[in-house]
Protein backbone atom coordinates (compact mmCIF):
# COMPACT_ATOMS: atom_id res chain seq x y z
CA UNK A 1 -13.94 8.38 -8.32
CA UNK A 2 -11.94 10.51 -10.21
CA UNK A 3 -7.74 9.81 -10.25
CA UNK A 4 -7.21 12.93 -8.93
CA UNK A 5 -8.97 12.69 -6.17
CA UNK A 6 -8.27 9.52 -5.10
CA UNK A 7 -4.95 10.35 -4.87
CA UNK A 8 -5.68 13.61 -3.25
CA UNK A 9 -7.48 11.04 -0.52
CA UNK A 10 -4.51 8.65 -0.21
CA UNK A 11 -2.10 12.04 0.50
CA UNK A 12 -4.38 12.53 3.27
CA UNK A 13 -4.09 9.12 4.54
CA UNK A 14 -0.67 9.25 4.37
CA UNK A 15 -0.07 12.93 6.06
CA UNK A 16 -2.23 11.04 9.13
CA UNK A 17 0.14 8.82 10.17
CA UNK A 18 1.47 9.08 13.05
CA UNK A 19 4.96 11.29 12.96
CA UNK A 20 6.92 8.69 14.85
CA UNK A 21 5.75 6.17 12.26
CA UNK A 22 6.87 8.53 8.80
CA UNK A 23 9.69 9.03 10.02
CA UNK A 24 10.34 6.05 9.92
CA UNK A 25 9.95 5.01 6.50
CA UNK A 26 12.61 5.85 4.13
CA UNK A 27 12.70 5.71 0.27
CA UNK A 28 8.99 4.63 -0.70
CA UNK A 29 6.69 5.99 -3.05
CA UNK A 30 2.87 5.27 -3.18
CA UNK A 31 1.52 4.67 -6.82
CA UNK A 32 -1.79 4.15 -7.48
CA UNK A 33 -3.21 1.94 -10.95
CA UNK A 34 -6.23 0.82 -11.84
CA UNK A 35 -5.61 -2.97 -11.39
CA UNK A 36 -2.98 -5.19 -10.66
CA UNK A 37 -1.27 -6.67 -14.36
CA UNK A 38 -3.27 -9.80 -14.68
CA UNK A 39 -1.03 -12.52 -13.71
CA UNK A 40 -1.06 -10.79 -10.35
CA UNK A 41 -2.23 -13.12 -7.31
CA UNK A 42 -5.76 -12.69 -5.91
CA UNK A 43 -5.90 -11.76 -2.33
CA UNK A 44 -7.53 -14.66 -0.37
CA UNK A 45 -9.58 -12.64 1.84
CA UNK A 46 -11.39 -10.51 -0.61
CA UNK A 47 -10.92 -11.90 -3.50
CA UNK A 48 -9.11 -8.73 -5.15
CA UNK A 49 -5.37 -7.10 -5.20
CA UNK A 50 -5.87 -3.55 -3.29
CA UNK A 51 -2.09 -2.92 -2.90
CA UNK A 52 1.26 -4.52 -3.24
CA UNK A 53 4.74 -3.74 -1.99
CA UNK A 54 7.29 -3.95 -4.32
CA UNK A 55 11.20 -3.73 -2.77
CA UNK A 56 13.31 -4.42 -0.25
CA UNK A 57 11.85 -5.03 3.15
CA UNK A 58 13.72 -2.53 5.49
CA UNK A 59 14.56 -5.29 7.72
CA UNK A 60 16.36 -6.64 5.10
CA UNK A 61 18.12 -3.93 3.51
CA UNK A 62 21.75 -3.59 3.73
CA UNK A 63 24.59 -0.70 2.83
CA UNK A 64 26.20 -3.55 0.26
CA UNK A 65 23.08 -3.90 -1.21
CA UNK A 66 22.62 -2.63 -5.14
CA UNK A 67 19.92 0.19 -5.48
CA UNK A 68 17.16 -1.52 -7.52
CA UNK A 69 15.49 2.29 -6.88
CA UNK A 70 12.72 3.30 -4.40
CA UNK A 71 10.79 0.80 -2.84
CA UNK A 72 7.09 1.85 -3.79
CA UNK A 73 3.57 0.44 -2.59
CA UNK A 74 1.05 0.82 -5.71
CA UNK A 75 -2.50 1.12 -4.82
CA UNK A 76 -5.34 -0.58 -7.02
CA UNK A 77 -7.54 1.85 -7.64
CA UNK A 78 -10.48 0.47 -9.45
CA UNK A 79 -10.20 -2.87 -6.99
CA UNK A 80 -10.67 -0.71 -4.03
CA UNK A 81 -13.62 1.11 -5.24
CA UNK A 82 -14.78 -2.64 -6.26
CA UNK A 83 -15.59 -3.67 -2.51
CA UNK A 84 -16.61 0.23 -1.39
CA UNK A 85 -19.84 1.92 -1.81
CA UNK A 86 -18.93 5.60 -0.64
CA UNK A 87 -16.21 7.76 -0.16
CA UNK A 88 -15.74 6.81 3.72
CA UNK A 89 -15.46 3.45 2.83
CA UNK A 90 -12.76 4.20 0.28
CA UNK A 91 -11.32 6.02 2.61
CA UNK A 92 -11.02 3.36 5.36
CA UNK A 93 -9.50 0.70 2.69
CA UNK A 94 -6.98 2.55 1.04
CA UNK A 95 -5.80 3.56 5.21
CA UNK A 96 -6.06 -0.54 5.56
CA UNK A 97 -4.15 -1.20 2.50
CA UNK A 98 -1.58 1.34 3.20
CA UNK A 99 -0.68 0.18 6.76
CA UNK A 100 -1.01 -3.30 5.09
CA UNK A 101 1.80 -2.77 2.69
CA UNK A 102 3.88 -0.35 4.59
CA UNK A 103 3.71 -3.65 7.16
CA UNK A 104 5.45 -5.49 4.60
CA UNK A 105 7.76 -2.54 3.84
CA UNK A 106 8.60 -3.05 7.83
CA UNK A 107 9.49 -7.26 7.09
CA UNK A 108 6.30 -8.30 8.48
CA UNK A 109 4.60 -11.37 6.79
CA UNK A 110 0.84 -12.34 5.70
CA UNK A 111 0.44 -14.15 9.10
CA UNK A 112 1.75 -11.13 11.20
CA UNK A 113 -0.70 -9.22 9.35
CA UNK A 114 -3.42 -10.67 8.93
CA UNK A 115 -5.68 -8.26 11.36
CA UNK A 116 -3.98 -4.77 9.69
């Protein structure tokens, strides 16, 4: 799939979120790569990195903390499209992977999520 796209696809995944839920998350952009730098862990479950959370959990965040700037979540393209074969599919995992990271985002752990 073509970058643009995907990203148009994971803007639509994002505008579906429930209001309540957006407006509730403050200061994070969504990246998307290709693939995760390759000292990056593999995911235990499938074998391959489809997202990662990089920041300050907002459960953890304080006024006297120094700005290290936005928390972000950055997407792995080409490792999502590595366990999809169509465009639903896609779909569905980057939805999955977004929750997924905006759980950690929220200070939730591996265990906590391990059904998102």
């Amino acid at each position: 799939m073509e970058r643009e796209k995907f990203v148009g696809l994971v803007e639509e995944v994002l505008d579906s979120l429930p209001q309540r839920f957006r407006e509730r998350v403050h200061n994070v952009a969504v990246l998307v790569e290709d693939r995760p730098p390759s000292n990056a862990l593999r995911d235990g479950r499938r074998g391959l990195v489809m997202g990662i959370f990089q920041g300050v959990p907002a459960t953890r965040k304080s006024v006297f903390d120094i700005s290290q700037g936005p928390n972000h979540i950055v997407l792995y393209q080409k490792n999502i499209e590595a366990v999809c074969s169509d465009e639903a599919e896609i779909r569905q995992q980057v939805r999955q992977t977004v929750l997924h990271e905006l759980g950690h985002y929220f200070g939730m752990d591996e265990e906590q999520l391990k059904d998102v």
